[in-house]
C-alpha atoms as a PDB file:
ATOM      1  CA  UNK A   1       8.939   2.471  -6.257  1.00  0.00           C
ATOM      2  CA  UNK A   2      12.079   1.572  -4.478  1.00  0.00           C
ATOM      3  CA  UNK A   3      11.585   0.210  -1.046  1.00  0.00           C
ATOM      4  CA  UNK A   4      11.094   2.430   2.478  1.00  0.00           C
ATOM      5  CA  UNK A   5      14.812   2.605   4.427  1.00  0.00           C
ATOM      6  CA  UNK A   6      14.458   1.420   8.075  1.00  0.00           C
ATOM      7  CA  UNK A   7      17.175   4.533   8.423  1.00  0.00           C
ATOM      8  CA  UNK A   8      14.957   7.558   6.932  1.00  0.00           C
ATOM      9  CA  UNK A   9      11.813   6.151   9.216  1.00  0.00           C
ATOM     10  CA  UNK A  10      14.329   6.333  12.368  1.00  0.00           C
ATOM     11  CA  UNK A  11      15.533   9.890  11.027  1.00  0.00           C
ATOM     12  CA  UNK A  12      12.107  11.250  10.545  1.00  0.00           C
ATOM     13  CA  UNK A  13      11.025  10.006  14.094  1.00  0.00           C
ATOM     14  CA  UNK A  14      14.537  11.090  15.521  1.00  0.00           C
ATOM     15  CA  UNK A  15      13.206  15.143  14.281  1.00  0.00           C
ATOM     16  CA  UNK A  16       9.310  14.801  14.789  1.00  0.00           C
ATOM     17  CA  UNK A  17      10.528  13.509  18.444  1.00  0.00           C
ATOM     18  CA  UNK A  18      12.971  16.673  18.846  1.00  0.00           C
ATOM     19  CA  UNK A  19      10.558  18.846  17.168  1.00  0.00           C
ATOM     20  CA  UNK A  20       7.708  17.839  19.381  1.00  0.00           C
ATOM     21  CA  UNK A  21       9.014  18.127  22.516  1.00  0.00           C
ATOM     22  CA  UNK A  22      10.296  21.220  21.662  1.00  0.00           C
ATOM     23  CA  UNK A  23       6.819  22.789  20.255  1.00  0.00           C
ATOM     24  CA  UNK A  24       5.547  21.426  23.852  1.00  0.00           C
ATOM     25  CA  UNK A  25       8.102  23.449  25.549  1.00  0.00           C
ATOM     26  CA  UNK A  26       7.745  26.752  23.770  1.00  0.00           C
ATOM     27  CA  UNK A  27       4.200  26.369  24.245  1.00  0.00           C
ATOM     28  CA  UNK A  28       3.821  25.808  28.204  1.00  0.00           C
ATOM     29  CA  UNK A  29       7.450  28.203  28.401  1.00  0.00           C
ATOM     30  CA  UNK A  30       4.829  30.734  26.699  1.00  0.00           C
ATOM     31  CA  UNK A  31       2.096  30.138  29.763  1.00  0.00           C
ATOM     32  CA  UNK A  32      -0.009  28.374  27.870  1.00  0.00           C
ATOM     33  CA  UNK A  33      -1.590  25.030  29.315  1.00  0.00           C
ATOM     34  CA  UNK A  34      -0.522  21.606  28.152  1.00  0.00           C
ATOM     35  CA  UNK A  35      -2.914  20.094  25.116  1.00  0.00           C
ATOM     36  CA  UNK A  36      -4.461  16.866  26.584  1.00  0.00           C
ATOM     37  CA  UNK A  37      -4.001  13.254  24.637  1.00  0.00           C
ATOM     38  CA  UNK A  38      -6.759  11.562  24.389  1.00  0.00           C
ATOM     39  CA  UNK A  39      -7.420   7.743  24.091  1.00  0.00           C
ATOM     40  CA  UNK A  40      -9.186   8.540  21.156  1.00  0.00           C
ATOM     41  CA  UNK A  41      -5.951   9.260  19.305  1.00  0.00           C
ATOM     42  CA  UNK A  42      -4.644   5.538  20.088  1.00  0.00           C
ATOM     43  CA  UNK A  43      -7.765   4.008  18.821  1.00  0.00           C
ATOM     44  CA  UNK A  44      -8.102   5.951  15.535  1.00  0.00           C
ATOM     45  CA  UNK A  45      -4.300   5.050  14.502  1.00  0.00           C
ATOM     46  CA  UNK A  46      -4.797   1.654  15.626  1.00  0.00           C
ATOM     47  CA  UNK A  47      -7.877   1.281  13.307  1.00  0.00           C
ATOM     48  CA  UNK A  48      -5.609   2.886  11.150  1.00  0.00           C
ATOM     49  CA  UNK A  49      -3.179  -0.007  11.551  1.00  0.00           C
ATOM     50  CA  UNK A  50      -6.086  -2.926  11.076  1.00  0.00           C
ATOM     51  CA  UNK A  51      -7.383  -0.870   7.276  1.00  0.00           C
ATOM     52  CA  UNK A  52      -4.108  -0.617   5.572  1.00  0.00           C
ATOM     53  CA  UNK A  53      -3.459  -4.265   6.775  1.00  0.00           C
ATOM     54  CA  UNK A  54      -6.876  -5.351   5.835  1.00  0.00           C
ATOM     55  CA  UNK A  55      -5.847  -3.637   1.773  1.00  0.00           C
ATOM     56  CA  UNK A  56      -2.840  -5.254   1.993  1.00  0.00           C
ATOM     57  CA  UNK A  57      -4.271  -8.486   2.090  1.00  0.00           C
ATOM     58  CA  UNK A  58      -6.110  -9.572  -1.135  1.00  0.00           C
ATOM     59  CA  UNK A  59      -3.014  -7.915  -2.739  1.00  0.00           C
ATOM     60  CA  UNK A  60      -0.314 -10.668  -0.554  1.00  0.00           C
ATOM     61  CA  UNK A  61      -3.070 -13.255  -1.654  1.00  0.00           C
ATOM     62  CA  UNK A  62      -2.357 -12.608  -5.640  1.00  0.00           C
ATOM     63  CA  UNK A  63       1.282 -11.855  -5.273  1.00  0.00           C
ATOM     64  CA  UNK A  64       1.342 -15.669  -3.450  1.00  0.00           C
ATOM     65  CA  UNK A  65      -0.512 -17.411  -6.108  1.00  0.00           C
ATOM     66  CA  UNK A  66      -4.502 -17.049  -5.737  1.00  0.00           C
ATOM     67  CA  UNK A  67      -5.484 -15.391  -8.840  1.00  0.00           C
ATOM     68  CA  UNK A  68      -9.554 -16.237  -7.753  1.00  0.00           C
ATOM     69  CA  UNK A  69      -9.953 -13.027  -7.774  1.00  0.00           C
ATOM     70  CA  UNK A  70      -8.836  -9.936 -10.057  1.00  0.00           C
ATOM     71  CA  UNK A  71      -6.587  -7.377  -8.460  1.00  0.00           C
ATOM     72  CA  UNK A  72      -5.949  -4.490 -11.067  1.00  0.00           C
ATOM     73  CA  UNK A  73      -2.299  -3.020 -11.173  1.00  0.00           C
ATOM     74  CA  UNK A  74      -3.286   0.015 -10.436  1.00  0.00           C
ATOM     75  CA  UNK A  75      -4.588  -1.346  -6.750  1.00  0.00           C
ATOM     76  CA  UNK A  76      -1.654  -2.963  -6.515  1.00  0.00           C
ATOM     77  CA  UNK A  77       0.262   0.468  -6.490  1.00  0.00           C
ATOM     78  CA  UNK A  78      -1.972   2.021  -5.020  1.00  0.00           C
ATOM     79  CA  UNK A  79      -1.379  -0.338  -2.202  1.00  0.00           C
ATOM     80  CA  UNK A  80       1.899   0.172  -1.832  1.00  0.00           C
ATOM     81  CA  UNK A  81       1.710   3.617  -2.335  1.00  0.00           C
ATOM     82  CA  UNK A  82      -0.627   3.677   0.993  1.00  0.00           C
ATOM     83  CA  UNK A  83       1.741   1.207   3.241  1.00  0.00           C
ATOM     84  CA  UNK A  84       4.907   3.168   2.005  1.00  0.00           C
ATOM     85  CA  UNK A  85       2.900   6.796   3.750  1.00  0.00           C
ATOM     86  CA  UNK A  86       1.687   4.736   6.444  1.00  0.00           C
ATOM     87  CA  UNK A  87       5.681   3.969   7.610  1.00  0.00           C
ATOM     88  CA  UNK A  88       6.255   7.482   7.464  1.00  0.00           C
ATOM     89  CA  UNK A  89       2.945   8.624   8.920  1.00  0.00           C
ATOM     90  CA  UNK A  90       4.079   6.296  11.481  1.00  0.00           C
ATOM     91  CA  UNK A  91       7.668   6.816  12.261  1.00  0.00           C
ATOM     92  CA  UNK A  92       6.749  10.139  12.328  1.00  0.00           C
ATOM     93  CA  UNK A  93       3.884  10.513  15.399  1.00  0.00           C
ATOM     94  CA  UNK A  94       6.180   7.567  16.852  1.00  0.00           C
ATOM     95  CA  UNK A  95       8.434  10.691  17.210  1.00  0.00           C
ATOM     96  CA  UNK A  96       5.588  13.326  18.067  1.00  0.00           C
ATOM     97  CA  UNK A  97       4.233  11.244  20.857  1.00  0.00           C
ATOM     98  CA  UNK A  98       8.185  10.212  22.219  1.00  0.00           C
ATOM     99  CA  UNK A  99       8.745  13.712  22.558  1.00  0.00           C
ATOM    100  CA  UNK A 100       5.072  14.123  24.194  1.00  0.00           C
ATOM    101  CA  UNK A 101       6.208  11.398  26.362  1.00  0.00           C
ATOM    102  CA  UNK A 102       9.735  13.032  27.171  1.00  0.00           C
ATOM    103  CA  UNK A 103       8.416  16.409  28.007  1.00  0.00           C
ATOM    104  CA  UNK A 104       6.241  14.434  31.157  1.00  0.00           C
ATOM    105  CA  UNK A 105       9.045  12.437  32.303  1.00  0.00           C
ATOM    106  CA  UNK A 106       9.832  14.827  35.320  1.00  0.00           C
ATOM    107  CA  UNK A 107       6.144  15.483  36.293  1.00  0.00           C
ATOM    108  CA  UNK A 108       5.522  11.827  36.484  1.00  0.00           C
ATOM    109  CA  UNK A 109       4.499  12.295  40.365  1.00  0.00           C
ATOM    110  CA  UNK A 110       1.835  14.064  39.598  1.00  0.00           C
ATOM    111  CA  UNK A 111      -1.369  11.978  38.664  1.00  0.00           C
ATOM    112  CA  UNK A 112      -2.515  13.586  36.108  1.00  0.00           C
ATOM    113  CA  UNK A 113       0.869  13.722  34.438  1.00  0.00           C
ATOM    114  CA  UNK A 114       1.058  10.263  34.765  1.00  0.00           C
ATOM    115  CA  UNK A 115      -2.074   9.324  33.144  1.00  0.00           C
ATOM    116  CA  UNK A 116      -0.973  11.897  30.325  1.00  0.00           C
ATOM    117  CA  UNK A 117       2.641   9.818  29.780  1.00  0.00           C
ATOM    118  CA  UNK A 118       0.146   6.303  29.934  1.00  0.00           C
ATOM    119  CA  UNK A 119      -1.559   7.847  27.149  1.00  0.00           C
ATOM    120  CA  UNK A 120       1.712   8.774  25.222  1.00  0.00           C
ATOM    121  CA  UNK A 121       2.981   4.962  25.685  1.00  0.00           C
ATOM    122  CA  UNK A 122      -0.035   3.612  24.202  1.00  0.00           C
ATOM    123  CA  UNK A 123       0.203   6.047  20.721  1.00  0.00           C
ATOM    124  CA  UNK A 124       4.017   5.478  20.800  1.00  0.00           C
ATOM    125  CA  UNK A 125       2.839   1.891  20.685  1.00  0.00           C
ATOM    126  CA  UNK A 126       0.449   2.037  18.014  1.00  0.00           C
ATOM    127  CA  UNK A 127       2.263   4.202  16.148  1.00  0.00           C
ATOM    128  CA  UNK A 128       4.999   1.949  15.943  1.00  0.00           C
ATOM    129  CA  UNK A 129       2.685  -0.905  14.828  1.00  0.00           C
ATOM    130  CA  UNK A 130       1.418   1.603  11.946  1.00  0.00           C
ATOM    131  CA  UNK A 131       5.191   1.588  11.033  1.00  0.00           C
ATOM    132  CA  UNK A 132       5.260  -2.296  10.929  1.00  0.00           C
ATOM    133  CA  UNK A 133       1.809  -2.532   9.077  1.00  0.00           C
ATOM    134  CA  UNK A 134       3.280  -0.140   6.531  1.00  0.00           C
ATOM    135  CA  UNK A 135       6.285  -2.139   6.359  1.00  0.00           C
ATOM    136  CA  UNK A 136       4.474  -5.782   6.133  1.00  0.00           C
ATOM    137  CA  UNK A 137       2.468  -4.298   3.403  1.00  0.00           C
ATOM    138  CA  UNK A 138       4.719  -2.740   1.279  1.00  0.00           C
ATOM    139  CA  UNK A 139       6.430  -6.599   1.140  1.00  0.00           C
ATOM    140  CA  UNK A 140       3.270  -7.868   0.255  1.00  0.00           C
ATOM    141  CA  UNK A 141       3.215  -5.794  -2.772  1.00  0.00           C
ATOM    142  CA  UNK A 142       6.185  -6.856  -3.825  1.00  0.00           C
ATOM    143  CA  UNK A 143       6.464  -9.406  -6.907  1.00  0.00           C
ATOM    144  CA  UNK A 144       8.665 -11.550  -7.376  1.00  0.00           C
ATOM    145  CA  UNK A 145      10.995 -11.696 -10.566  1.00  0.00           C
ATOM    146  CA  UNK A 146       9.120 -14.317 -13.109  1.00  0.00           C
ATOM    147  CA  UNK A 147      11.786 -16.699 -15.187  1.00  0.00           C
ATOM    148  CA  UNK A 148      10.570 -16.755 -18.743  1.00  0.00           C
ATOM    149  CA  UNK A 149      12.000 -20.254 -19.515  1.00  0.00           C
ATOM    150  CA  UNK A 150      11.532 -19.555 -23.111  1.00  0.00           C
ATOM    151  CA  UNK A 151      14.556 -16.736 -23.614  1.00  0.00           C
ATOM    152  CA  UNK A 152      16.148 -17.290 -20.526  1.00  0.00           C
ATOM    153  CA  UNK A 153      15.304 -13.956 -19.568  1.00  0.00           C
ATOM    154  CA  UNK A 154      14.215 -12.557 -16.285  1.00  0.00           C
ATOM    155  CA  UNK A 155      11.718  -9.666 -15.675  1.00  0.00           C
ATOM    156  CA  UNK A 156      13.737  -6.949 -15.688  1.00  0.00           C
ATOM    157  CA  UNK A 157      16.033  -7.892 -18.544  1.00  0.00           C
ATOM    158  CA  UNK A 158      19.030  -9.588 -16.475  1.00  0.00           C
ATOM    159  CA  UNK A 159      19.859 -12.663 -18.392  1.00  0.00           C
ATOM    160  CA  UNK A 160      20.694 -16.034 -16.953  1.00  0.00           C
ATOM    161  CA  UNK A 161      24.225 -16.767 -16.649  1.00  0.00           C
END
């Protein structure tokens, strides 16, 4: 699995931003009220954030040498399959809840607009920290190239020179 590119995550949260803000403006164009964000939403993806760090980690403490305990190859990818969606999950409701933010931006004197955009900070925030878990984690998967000093050969065929 080749590694996430910083410039597809800032693509796909570029268009989910667009996109979302403007769903939100077809929708309240259309008369229809405004869907409310909840703190519940920052808490979930920031629990979110703590699991895939928390499988990350016995799979960084193998990669870095402590082979106490088993980790199966198929974890392994399986890890890295998870942090590599979690970047993208991220970038991409960084972008939803941007354009969430964006579309309050002009009703910010109203209270209750206000406390809306608050809420729209704090899952931009968390968001982006599910971006940086996923990130962090998909590192930690990575192993490094093993010399065999017997052939001269590294993993992956590319001789020494």
């Amino acid at each position: 699995m080749k590694p996430t590119r910083p410039g597809l995550l800032l693509a796909l949260g570029f268009l989910a931003a667009v996109g979302a803000w403007s769903a939100l403006q077809v929708w309240v164009s259309s008369g229809n009220s405004e869907p409310d964000l909840m703190w519940r939403t920052t808490v979930t993806i920031g629990l979110l954030v703590l699991a895939v760090l928390g499988v990350g980690w016995p799979v960084k403490q193998w990669v870095e040498g402590d082979k106490s305990r088993r980790i199966d190859a198929l974890r392994a990818a399986r890890t890295a399959a998870l942090a590599k969606a979690a970047s993208v999950a991220g970038a991409l409701l960084v972008g939803v809840f941007l354009g969430w933010g964006v579309h309050y931006l002009p009703t910010l004197h109203i209270a209750a607009r206000r406390s809306e955009a608050w809420v729209a900070v704090g899952d931009v925030v968390v968001s982006a920290l599910l971006v940086v878990a996923g990130l962090v984690v998909e590192r930690w998967c990575r192993v490094p190239p093993e010399d065999d000093d017997q052939t001269g050969v590294r993993a992956g065929g590319a001789g020494r020179s």
